[in-house]
Protein backbone atom coordinates (compact mmCIF):
# COMPACT_ATOMS: atom_id res chain seq x y z
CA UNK A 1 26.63 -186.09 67.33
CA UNK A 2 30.12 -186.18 69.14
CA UNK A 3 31.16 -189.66 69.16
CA UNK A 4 32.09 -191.26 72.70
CA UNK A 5 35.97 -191.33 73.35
CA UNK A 6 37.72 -189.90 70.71
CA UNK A 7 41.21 -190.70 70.05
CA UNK A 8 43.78 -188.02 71.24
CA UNK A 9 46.13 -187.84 68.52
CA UNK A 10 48.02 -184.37 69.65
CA UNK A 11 47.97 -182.99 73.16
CA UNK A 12 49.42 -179.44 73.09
CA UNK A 13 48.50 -175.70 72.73
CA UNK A 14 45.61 -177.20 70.88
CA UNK A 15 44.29 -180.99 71.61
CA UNK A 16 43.28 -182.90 68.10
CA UNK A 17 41.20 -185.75 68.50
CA UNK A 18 39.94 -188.19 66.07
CA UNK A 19 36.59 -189.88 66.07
CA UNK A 20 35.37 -193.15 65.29
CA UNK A 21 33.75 -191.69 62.24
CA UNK A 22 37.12 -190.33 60.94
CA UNK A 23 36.48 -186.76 61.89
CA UNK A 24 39.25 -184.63 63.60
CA UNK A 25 38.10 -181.96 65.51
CA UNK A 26 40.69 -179.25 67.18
CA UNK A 27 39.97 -178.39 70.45
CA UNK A 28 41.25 -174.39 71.11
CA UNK A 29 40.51 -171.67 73.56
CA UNK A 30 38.41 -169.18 72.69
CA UNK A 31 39.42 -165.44 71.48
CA UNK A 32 38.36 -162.45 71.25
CA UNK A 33 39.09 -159.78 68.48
CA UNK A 34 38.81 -156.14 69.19
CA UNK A 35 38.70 -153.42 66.91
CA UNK A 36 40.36 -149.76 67.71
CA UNK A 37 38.59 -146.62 66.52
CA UNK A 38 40.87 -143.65 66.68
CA UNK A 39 37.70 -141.09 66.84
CA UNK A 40 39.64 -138.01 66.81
CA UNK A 41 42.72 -139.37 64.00
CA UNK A 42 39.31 -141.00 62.08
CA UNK A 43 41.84 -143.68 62.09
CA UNK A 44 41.35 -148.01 63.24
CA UNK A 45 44.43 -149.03 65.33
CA UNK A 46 45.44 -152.56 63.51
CA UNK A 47 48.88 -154.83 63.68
CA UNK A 48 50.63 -156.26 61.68
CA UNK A 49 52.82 -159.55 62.66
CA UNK A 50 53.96 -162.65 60.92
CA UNK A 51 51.71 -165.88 61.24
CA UNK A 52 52.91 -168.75 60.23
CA UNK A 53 49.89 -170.93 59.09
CA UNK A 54 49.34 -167.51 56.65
CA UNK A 55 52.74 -168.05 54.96
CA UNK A 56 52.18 -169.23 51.46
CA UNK A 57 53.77 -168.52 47.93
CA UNK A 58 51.62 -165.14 47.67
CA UNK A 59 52.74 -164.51 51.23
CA UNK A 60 56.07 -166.12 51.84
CA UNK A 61 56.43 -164.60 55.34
CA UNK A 62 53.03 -164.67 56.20
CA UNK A 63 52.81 -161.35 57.50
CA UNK A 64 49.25 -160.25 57.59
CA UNK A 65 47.47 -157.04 59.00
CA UNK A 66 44.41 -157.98 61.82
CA UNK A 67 42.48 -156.45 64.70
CA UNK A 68 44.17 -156.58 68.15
CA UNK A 69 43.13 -159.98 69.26
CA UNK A 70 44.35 -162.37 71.93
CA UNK A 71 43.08 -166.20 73.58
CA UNK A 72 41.88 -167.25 76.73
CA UNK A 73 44.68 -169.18 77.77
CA UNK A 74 44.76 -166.76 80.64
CA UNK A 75 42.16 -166.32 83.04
CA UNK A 76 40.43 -163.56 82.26
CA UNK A 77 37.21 -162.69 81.67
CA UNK A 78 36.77 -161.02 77.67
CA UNK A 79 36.97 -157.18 78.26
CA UNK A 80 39.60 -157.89 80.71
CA UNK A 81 41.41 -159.94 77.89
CA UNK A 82 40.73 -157.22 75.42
CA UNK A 83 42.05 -154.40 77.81
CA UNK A 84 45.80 -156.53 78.48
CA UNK A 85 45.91 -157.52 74.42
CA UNK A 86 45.13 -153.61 73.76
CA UNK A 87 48.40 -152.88 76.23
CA UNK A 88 50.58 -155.76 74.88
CA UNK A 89 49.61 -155.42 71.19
CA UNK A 90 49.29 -151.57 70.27
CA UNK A 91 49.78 -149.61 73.41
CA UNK A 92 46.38 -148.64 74.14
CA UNK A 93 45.29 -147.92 77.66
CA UNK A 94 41.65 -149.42 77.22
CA UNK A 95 39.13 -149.37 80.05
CA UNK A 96 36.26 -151.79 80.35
CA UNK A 97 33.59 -148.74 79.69
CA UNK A 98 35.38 -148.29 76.19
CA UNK A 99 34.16 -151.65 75.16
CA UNK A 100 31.63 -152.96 73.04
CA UNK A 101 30.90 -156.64 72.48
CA UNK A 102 29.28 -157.33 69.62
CA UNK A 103 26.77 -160.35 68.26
CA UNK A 104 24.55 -160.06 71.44
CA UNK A 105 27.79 -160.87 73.51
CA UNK A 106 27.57 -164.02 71.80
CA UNK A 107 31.03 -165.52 70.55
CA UNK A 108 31.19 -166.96 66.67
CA UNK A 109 32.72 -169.54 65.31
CA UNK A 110 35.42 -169.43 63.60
CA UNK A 111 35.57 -172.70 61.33
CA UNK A 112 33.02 -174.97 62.79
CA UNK A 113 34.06 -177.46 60.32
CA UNK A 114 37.11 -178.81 62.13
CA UNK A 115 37.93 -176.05 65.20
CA UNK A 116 36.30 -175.54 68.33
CA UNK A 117 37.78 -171.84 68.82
CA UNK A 118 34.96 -169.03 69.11
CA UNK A 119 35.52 -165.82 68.84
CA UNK A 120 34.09 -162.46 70.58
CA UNK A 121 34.07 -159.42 68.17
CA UNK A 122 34.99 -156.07 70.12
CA UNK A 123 34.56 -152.52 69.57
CA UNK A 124 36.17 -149.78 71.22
CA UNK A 125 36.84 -146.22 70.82
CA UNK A 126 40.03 -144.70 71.80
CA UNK A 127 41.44 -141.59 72.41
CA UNK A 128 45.12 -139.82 71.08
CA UNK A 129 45.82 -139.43 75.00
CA UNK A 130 45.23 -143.23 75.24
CA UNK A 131 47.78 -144.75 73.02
CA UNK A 132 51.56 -144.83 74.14
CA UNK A 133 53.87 -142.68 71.97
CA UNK A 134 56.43 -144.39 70.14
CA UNK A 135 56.75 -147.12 67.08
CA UNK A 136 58.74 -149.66 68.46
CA UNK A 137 57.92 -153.41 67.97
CA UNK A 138 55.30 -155.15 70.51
CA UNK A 139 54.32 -158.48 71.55
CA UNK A 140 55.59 -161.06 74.17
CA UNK A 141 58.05 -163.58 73.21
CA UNK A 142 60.85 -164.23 70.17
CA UNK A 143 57.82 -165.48 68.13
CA UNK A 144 55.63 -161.99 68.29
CA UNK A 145 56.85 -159.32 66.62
CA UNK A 146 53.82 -157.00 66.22
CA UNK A 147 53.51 -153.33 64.47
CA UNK A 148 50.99 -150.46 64.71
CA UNK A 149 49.20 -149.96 61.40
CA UNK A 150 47.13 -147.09 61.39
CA UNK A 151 44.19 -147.12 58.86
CA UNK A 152 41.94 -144.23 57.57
CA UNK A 153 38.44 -145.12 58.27
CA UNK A 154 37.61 -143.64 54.92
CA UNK A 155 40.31 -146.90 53.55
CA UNK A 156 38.49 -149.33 55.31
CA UNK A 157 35.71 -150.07 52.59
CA UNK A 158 38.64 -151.04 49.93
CA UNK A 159 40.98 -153.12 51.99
CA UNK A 160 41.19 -156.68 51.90
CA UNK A 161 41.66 -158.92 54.53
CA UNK A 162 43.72 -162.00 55.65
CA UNK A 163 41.61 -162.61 59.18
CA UNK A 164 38.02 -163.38 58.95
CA UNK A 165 36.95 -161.95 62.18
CA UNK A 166 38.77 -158.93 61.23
CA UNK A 167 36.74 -158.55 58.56
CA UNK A 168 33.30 -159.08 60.38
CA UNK A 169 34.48 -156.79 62.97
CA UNK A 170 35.71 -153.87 60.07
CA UNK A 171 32.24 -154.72 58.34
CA UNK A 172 30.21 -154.30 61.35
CA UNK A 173 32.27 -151.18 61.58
CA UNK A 174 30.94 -149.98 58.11
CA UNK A 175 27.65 -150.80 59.05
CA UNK A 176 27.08 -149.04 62.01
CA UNK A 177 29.65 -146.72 62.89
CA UNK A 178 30.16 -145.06 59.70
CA UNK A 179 28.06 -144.22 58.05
């Protein structure tokens, strides 16, 4: 189906080509999205941070709430990627025996339609003596300025959601964690 030499019409953090049939396809690295379970708090460790494709008249800083999540744009292999996010993101001194990878360890994608980005969904369970103390803002860079949000599992089944793996993540959550 992919057509033979597409045209390279953006060469940066993401490459966008365009084929002879008019189709533009994104070309990304791959992610992986991990979500936090507090099992003594009965809390999920999310952040919040502002992303700027999200802003939008309903959202006019386009601050939204997600799972811990990070792209291979380092080389790393994923709960190696998941353990460093963990650290830079929320604080969280994750181990590789914490984690879960869900789907069969099979990544999904994210919107086949146009992007090639998939994404591994994550579980891991945390401890109080795992997370660092303190509130202070997180992230690398002028661009990332990342909170701690702190939800009640018992909130989960209410909230909505900006991030779509988030959600299948949370929901997966629901499913099988919480019964």
């Amino acid at each position: 189906m992919e057509t033979k030499n597409p045209k390279r019409v953006h060469d940066g953090f993401v490459k966008v080509e365009k084929h002879a049939d008019g189709i533009e396809v994104v070309r990304s690295s791959d992610s992986v999205v991990v979500l936090l379970h507090d099992v003594v708090n009965g809390v999920v460790l999310l952040v919040s941070q502002e992303r700027r494709p999200m802003v939008s008249d309903r959202n006019p800083t386009g601050r939204i709430t997600e799972c811990v999540a990070g792209r291979f744009d380092k080389k790393l292999g994923i709960k190696a990627l998941a353990i460093a996010e963990a650290k830079e993101e929320f604080g969280v001194d994750l181990h590789e025996g914490d984690i879960q990878i869900l789907n069969g360890g099979e990544p999904l994608a994210l919107s086949p339609g146009i992007l090639t980005e998939r994404s591994y969904l994550l579980y891991a369970e945390v401890r109080p003596e795992q997370i660092e103390d303190g509130e202070h803002v997180r992230g690398v860079g002028k661009h990332e300025a990342i909170t701690r949000v702190r939800v009640p599992v018992h909130s989960l089944e209410h909230m909505t959601f900006d991030s779509m793996s988030c959600f299948a993540v949370v929901q997966w959550f629901l499913r099988e964690i919480k019964h």
